[in-house]
C-alpha atoms as a PDB file:
ATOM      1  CA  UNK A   1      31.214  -5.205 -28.119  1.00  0.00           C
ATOM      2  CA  UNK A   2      32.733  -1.625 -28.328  1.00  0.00           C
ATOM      3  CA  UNK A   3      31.141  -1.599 -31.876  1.00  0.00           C
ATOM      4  CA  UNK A   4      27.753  -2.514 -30.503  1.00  0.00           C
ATOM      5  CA  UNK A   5      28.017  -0.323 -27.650  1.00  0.00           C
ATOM      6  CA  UNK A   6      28.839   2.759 -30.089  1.00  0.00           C
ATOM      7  CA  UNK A   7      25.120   1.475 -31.794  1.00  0.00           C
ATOM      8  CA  UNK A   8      23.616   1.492 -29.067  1.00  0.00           C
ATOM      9  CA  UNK A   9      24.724   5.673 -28.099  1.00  0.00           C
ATOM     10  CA  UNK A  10      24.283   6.736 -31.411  1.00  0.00           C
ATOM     11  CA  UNK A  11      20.666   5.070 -32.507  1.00  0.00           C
ATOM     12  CA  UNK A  12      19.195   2.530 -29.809  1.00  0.00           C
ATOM     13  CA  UNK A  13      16.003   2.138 -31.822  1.00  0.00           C
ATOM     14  CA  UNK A  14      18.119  -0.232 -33.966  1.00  0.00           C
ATOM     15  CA  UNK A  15      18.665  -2.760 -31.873  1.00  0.00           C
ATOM     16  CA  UNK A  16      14.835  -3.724 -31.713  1.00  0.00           C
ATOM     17  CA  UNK A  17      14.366  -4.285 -35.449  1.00  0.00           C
ATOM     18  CA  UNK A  18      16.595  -6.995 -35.639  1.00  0.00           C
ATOM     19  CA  UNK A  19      14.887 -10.584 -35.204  1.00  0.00           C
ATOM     20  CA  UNK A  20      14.551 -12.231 -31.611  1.00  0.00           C
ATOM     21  CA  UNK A  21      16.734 -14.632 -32.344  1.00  0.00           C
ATOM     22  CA  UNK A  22      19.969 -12.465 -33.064  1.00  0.00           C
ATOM     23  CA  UNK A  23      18.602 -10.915 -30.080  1.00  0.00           C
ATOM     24  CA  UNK A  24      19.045 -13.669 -28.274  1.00  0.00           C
ATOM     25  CA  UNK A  25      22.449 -14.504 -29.441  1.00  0.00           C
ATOM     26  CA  UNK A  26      23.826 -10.723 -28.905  1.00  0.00           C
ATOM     27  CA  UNK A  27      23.003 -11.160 -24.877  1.00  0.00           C
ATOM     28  CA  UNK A  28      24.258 -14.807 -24.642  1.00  0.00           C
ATOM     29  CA  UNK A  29      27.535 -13.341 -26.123  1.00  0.00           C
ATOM     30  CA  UNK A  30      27.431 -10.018 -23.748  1.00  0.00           C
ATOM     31  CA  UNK A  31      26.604 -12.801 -20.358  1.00  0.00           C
ATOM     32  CA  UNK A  32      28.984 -14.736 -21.458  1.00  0.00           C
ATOM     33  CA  UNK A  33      31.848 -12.563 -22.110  1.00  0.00           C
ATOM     34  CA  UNK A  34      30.753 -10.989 -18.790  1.00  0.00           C
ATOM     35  CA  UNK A  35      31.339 -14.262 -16.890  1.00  0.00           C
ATOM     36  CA  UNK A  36      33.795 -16.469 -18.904  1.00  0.00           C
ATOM     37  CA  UNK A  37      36.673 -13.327 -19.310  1.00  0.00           C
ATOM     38  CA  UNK A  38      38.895 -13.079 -16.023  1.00  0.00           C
ATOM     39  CA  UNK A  39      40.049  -9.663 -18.166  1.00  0.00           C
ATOM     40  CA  UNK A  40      38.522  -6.588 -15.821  1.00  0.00           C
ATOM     41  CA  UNK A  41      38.415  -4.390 -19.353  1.00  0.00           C
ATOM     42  CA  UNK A  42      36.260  -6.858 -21.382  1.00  0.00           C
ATOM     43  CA  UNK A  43      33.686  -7.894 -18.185  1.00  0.00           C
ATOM     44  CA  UNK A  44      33.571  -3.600 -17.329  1.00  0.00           C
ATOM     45  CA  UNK A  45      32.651  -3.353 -21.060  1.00  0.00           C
ATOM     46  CA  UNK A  46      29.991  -5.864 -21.181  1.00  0.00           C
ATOM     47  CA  UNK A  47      28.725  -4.741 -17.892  1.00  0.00           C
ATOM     48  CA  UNK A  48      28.079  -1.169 -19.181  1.00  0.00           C
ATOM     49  CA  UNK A  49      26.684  -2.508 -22.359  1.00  0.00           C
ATOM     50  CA  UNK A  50      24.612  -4.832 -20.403  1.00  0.00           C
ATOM     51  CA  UNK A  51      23.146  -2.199 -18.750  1.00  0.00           C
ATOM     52  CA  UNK A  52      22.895   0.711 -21.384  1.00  0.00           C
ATOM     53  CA  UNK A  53      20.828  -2.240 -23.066  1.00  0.00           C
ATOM     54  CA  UNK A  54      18.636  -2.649 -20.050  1.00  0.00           C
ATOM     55  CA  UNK A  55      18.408   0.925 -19.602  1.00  0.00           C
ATOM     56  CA  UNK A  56      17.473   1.431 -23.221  1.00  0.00           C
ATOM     57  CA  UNK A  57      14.616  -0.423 -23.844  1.00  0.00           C
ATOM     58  CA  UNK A  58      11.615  -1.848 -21.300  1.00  0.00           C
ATOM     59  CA  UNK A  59      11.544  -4.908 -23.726  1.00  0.00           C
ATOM     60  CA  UNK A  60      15.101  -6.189 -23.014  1.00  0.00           C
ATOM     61  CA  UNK A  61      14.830  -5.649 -19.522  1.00  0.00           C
ATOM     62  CA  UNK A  62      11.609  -7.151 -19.162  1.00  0.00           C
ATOM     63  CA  UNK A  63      13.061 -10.362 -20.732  1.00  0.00           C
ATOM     64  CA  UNK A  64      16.243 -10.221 -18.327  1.00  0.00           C
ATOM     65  CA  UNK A  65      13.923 -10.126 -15.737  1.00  0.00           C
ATOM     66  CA  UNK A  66      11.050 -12.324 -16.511  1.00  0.00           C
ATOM     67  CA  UNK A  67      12.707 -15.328 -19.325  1.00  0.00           C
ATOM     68  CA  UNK A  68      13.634 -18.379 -18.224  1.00  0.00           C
ATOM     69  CA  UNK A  69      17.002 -18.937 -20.025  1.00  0.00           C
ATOM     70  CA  UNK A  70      18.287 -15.747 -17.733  1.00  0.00           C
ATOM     71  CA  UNK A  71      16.668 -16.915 -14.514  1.00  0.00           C
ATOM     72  CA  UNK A  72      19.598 -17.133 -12.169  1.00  0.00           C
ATOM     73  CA  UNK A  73      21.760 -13.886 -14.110  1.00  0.00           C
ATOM     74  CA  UNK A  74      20.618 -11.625 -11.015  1.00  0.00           C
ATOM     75  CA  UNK A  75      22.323 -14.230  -8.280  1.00  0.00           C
ATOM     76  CA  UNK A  76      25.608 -14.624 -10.209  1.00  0.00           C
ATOM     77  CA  UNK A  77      25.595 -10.892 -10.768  1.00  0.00           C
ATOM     78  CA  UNK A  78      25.720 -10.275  -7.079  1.00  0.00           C
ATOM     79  CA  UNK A  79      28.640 -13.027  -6.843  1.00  0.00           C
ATOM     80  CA  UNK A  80      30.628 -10.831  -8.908  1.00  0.00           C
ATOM     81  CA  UNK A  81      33.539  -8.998  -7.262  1.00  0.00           C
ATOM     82  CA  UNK A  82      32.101  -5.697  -5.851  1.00  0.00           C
ATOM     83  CA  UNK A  83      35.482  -3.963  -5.238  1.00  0.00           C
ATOM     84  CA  UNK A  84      36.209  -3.508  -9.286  1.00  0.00           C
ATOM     85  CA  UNK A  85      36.138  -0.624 -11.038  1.00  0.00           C
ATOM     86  CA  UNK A  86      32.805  -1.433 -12.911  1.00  0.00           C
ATOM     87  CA  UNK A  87      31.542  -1.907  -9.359  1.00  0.00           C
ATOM     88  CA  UNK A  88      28.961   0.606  -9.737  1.00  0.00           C
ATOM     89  CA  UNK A  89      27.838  -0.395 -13.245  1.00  0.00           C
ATOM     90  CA  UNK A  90      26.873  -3.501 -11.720  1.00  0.00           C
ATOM     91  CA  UNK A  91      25.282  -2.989  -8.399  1.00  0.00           C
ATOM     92  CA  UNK A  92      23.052  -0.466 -10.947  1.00  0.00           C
ATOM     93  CA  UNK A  93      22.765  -3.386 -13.270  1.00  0.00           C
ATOM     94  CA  UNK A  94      21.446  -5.826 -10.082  1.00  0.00           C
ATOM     95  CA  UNK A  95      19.401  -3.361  -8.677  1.00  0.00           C
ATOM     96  CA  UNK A  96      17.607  -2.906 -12.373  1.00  0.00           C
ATOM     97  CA  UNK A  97      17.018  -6.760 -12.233  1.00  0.00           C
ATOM     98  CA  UNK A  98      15.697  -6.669  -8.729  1.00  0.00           C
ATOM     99  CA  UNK A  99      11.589  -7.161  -8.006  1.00  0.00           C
ATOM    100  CA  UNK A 100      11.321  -3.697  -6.590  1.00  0.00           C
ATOM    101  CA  UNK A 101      13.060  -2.017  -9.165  1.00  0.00           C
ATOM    102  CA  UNK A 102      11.026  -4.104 -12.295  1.00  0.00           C
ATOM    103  CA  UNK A 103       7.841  -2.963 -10.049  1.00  0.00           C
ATOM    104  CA  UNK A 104       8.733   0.479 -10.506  1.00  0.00           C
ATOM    105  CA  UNK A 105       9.877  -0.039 -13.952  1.00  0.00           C
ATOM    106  CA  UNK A 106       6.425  -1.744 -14.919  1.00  0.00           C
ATOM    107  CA  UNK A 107       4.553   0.670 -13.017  1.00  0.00           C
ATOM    108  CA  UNK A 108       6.360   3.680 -14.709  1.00  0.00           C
ATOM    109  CA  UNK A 109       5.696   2.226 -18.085  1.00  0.00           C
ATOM    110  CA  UNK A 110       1.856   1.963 -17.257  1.00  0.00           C
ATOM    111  CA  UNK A 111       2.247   5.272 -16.042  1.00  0.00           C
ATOM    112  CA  UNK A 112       3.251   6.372 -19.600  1.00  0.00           C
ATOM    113  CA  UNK A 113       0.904   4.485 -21.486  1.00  0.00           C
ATOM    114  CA  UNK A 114      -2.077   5.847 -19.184  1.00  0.00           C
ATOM    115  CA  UNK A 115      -0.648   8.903 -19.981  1.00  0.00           C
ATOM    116  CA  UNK A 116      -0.204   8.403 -23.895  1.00  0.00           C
ATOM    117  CA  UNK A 117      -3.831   7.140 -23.889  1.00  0.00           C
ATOM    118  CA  UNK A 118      -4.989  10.382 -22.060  1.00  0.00           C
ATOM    119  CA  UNK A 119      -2.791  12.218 -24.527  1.00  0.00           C
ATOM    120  CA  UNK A 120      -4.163  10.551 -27.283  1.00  0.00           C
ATOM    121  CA  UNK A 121      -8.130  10.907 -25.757  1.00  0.00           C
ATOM    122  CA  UNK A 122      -8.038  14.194 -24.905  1.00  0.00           C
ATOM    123  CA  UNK A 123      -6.733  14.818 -28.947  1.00  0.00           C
ATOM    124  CA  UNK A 124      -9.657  13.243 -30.096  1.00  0.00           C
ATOM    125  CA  UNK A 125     -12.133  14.649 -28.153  1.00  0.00           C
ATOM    126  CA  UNK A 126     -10.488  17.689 -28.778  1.00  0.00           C
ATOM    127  CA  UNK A 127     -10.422  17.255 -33.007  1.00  0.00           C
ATOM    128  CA  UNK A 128     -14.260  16.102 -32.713  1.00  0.00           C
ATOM    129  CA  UNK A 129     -15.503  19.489 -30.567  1.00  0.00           C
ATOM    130  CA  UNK A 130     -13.182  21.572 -33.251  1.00  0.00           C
ATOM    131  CA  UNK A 131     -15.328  19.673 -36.000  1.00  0.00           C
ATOM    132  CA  UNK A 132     -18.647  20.236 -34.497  1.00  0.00           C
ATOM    133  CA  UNK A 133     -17.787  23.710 -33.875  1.00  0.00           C
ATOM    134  CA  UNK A 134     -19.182  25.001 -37.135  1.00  0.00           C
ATOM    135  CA  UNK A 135     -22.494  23.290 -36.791  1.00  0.00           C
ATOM    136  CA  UNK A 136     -22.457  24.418 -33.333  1.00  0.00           C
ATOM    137  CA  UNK A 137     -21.729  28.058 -34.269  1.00  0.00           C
ATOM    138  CA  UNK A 138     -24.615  27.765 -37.013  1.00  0.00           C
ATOM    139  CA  UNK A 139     -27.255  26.231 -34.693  1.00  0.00           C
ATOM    140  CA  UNK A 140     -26.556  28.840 -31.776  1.00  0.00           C
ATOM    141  CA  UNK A 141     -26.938  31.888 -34.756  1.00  0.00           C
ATOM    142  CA  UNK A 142     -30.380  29.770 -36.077  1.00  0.00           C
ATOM    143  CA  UNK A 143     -31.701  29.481 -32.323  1.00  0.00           C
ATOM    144  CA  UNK A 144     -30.622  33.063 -31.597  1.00  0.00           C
ATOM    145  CA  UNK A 145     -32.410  33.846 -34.723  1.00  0.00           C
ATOM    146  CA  UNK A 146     -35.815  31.849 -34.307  1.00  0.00           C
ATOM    147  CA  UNK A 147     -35.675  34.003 -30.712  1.00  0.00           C
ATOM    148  CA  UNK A 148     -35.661  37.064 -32.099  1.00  0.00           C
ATOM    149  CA  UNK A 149     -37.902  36.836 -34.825  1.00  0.00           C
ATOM    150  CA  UNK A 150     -40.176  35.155 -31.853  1.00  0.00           C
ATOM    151  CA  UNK A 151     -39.734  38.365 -29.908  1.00  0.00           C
ATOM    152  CA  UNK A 152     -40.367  40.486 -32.582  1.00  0.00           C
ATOM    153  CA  UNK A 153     -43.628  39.054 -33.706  1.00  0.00           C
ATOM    154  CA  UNK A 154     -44.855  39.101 -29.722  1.00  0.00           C
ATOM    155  CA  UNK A 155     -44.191  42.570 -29.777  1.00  0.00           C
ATOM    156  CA  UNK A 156     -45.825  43.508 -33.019  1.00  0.00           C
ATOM    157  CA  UNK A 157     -48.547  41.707 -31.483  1.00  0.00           C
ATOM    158  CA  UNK A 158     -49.205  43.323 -28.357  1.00  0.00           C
ATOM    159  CA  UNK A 159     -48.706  46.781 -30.664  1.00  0.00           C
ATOM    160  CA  UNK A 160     -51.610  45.497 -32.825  1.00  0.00           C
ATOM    161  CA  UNK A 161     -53.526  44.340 -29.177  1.00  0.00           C
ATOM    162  CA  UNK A 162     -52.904  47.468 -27.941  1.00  0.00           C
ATOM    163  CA  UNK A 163     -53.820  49.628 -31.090  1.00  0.00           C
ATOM    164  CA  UNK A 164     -57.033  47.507 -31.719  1.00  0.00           C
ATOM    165  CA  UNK A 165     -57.957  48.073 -27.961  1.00  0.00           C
ATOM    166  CA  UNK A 166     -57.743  52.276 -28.466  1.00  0.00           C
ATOM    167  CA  UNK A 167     -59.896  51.478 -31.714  1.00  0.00           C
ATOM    168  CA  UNK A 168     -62.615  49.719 -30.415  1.00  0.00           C
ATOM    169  CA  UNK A 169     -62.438  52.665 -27.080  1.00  0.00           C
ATOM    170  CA  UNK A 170     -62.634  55.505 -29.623  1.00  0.00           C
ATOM    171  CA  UNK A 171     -65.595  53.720 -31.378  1.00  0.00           C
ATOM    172  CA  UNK A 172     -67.354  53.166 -28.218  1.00  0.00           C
ATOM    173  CA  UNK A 173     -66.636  56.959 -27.547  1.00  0.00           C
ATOM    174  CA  UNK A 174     -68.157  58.252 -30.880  1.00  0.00           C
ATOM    175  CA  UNK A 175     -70.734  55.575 -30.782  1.00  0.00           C
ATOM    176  CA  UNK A 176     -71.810  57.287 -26.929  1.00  0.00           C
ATOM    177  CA  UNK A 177     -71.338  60.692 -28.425  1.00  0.00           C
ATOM    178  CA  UNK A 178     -73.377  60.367 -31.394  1.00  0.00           C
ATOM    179  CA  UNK A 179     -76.156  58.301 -29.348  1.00  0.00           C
ATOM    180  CA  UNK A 180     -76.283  61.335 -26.579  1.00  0.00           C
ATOM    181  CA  UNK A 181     -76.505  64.064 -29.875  1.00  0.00           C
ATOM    182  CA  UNK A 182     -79.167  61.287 -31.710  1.00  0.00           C
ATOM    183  CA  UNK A 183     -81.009  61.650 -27.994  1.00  0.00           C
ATOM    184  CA  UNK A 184     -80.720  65.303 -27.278  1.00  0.00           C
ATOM    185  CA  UNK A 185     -82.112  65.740 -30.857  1.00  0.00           C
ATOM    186  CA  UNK A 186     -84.460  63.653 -30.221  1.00  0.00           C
ATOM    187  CA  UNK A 187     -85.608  65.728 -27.322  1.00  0.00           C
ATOM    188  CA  UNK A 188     -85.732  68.796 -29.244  1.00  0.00           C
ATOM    189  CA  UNK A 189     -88.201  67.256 -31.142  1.00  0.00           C
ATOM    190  CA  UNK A 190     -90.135  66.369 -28.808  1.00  0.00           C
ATOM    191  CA  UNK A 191     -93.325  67.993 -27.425  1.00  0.00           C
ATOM    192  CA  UNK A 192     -92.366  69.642 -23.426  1.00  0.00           C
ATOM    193  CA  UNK A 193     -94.937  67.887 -22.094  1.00  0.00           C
ATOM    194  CA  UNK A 194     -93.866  64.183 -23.524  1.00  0.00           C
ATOM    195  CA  UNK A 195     -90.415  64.745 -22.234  1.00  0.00           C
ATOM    196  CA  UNK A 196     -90.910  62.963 -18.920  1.00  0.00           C
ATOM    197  CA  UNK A 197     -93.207  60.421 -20.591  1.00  0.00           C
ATOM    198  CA  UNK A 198     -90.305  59.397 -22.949  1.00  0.00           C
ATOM    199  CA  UNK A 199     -87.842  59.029 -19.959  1.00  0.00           C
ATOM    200  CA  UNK A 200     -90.138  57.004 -18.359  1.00  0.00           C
ATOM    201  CA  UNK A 201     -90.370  54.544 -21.144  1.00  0.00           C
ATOM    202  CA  UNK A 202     -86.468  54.878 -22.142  1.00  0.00           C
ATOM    203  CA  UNK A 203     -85.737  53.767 -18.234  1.00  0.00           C
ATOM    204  CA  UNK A 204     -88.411  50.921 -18.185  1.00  0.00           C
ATOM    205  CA  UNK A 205     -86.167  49.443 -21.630  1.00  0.00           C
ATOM    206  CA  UNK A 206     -82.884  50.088 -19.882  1.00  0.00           C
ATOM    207  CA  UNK A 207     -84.582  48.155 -16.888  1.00  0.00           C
ATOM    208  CA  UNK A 208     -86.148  45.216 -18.834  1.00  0.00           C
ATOM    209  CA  UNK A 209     -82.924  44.808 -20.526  1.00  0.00           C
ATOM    210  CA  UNK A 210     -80.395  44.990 -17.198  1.00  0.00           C
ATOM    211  CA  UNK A 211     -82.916  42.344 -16.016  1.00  0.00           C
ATOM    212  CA  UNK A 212     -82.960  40.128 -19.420  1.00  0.00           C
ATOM    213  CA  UNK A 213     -78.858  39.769 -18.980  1.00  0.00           C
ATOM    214  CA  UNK A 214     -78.860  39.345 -15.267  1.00  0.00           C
ATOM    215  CA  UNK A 215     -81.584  36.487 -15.462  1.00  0.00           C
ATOM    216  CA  UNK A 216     -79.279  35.128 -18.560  1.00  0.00           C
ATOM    217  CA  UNK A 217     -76.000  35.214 -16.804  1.00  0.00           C
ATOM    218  CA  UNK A 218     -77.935  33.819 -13.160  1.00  0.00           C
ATOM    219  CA  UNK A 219     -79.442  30.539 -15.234  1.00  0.00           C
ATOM    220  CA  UNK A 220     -75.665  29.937 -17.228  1.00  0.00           C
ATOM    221  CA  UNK A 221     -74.293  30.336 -13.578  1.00  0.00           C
ATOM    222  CA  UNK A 222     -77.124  27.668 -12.034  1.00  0.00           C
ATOM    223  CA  UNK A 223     -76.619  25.287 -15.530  1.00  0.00           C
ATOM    224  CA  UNK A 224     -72.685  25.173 -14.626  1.00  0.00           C
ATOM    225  CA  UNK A 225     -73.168  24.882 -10.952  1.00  0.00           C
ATOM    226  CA  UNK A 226     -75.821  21.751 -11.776  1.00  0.00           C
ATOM    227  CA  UNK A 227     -73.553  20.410 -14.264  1.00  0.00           C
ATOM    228  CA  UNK A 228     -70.825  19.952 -12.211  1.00  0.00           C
ATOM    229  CA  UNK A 229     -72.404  18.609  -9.030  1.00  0.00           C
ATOM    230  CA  UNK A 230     -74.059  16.557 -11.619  1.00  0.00           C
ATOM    231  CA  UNK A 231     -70.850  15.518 -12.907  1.00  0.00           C
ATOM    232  CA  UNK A 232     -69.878  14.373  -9.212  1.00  0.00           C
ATOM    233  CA  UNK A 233     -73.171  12.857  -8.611  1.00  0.00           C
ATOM    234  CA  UNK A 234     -72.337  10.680 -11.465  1.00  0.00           C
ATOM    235  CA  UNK A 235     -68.857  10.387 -10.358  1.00  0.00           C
ATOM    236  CA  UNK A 236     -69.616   9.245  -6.517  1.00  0.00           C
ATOM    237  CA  UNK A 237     -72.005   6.620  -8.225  1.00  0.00           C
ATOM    238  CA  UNK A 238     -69.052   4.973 -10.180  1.00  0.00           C
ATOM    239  CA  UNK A 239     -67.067   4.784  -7.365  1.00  0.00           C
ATOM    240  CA  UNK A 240     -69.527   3.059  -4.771  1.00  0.00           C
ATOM    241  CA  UNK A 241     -70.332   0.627  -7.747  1.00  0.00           C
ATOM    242  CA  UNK A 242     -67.074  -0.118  -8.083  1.00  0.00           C
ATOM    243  CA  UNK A 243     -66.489  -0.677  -4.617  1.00  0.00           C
ATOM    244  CA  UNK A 244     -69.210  -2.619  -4.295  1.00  0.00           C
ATOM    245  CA  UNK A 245     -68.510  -4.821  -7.576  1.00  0.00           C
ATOM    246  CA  UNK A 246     -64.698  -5.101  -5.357  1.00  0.00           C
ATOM    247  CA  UNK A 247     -65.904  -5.710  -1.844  1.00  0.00           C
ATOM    248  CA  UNK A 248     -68.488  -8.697  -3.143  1.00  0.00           C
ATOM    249  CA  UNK A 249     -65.808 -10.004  -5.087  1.00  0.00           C
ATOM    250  CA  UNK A 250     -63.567 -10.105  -1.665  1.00  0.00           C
ATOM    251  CA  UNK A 251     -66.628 -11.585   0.213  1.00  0.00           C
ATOM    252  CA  UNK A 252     -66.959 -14.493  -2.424  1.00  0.00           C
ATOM    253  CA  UNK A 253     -63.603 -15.510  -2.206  1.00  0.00           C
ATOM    254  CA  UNK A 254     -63.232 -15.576   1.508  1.00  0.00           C
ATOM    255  CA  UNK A 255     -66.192 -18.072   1.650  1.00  0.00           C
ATOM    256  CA  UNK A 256     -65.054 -19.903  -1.278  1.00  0.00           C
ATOM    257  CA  UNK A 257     -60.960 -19.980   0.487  1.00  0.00           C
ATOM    258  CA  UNK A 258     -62.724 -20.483   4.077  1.00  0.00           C
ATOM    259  CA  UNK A 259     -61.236 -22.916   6.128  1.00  0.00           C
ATOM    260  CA  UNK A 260     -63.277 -26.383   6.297  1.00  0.00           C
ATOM    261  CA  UNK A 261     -64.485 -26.251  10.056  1.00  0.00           C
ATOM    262  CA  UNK A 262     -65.620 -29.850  10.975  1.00  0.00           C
ATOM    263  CA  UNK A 263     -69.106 -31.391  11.135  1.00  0.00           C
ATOM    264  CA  UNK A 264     -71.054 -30.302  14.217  1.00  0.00           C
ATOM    265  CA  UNK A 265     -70.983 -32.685  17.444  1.00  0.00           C
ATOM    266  CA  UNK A 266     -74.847 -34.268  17.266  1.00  0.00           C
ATOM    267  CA  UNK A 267     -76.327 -33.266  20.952  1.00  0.00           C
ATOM    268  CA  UNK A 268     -78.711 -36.567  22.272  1.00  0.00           C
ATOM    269  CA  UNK A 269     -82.068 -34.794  21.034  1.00  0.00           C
ATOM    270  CA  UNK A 270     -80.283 -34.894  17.597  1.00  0.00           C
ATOM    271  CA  UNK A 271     -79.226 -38.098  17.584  1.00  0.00           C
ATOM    272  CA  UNK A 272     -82.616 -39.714  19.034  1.00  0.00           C
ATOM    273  CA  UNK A 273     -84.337 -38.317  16.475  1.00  0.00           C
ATOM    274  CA  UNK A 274     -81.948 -39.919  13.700  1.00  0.00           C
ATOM    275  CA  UNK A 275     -82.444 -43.311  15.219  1.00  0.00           C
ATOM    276  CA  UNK A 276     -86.296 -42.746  15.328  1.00  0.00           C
ATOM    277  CA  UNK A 277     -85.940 -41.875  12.024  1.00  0.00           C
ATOM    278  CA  UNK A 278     -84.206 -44.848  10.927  1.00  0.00           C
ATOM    279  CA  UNK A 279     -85.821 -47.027  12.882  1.00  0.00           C
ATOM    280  CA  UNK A 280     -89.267 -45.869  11.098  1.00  0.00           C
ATOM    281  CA  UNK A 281     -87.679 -46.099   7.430  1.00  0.00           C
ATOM    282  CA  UNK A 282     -86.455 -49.975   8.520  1.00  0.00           C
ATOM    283  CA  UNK A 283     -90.013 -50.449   9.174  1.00  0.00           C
ATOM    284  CA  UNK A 284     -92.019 -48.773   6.210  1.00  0.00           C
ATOM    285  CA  UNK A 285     -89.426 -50.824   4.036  1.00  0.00           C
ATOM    286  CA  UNK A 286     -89.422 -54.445   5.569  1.00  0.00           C
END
């Protein structure tokens, strides 16, 4: 037992890669040395090793606690002389075997695995965001990219707007210019007394043409006004057919789900004429 106990300090790991068998055997020979010796030395020894065991590894401990062939080893562990000097050795050794303390013992142990499979989680997710880091990286610099070339070409458009709009200004500008020169040499040319004639006519074109656009832009307002209350005309007239088409529909099948009301009481008037005119088809036919 000594030699098994110096295992057991050194490298405890061992103890678990032998077979469950020898297993087995090596704590039926540590219980029974434990309760078979009267010698104090050899029961403190295999008390301590006992309990390093238990102390050790989850697995032994869970199959003191829990196998059947070591059922009643916490009961004749607390029958055990409690004034020895392994005293305290043992009462640790019971209270390892106790529910309470296996509770805590299993519960610790799931602690540890939760943990380990957080531990092992939180590695993973970590690895996999380190992996898709690159491709991150290189689809933030593409987007970033896209944006800017996005922004550029927006401004280089409103530069070309902008440029094309002081274009078309100074051409309207010259064009004025070299009408008001074309019409002051025009008037130069022109006889004095003709002067007022040709403003006359010049302000009866500028008139007929003001009123050519401003009949053209009246009748495209009335055609779009007409079109859409046409549009609604044509609208309101789907609707009320539709709701027509619904509420006959609703008025057919009430009469055709109407409740079946009786036959009508016959009054005496009614019925004396239904025996006259039975009484007058008994007599055409006899």
């Amino acid at each position: 037992m000594m030699m098994l106990q110096n295992i057991l300090q050194i490298n405890s790991g061992d103890l678990l890669r032998i077979g469950r068998k020898a297993l087995y055997s090596i704590l039926d020979e540590v219980i029974f040395k434990l309760f078979s010796t009267p010698s104090p030395v050899i029961r403190s020894t295999a008390t301590k090793l006992l309990l390093l065991m238990a102390e050790s590894h989850q697995e032994i401990l869970i199959l003191l606690r829990q196998s059947t062939c070591y059922k009643g080893l916490r009961s004749l562990l607390s029958k055990q002389e409690t004034g020895t000097e392994f005293s305290q050795e043992l009462r640790q050794l019971i209270g390892l075997l106790s529910p309470t303390v296996y509770q805590e013992v299993e519960e610790q142990k799931l602690h540890q695995a939760a943990c380990l499979i957080q531990a092992y989680w939180k590695g993973f997710q970590t690895r996999k965001r380190l992996k898709k880091l690159p491709y991150a990286v290189i689809a933030l610099q593409r987007s970033f990219r896209s944006k800017r070339s996005k922004m550029l070409l927006e401004i280089n458009r409103q530069k070309e707007e902008e440029d094309l709009k002081l274009q078309l200004q100074l051409q309207r500008q010259r064009a004025m210019r070299l009408s008001r020169e074309l019409q002051l040499s025009m008037l130069e040319i022109v006889h004095p007394g003709q002067v007022e004639k040709l403003y006359r006519e010049m302000e009866e074109k500028s008139a007929l043409i003001i009123q050519k656009h401003w009949r053209g832009y009246r009748e495209r307002k009335n055609f779009h006004q007409q079109r859409q209350s046409l549009i609604e005309y044509k609208a309101a007239v789907t609707l009320q057919r539709a709701a027509l088409k619904f509420l006959a529909k609703c008025r057919k099948k009430k009469k055709l789900f109407a409740p079946w009301r009786g036959l009508q009481e016959l009054t005496d008037a009614h019925r004396v004429e239904l025996k006259k005119q039975v009484d007058d088809y008994v007599r055409r036919h006899l």
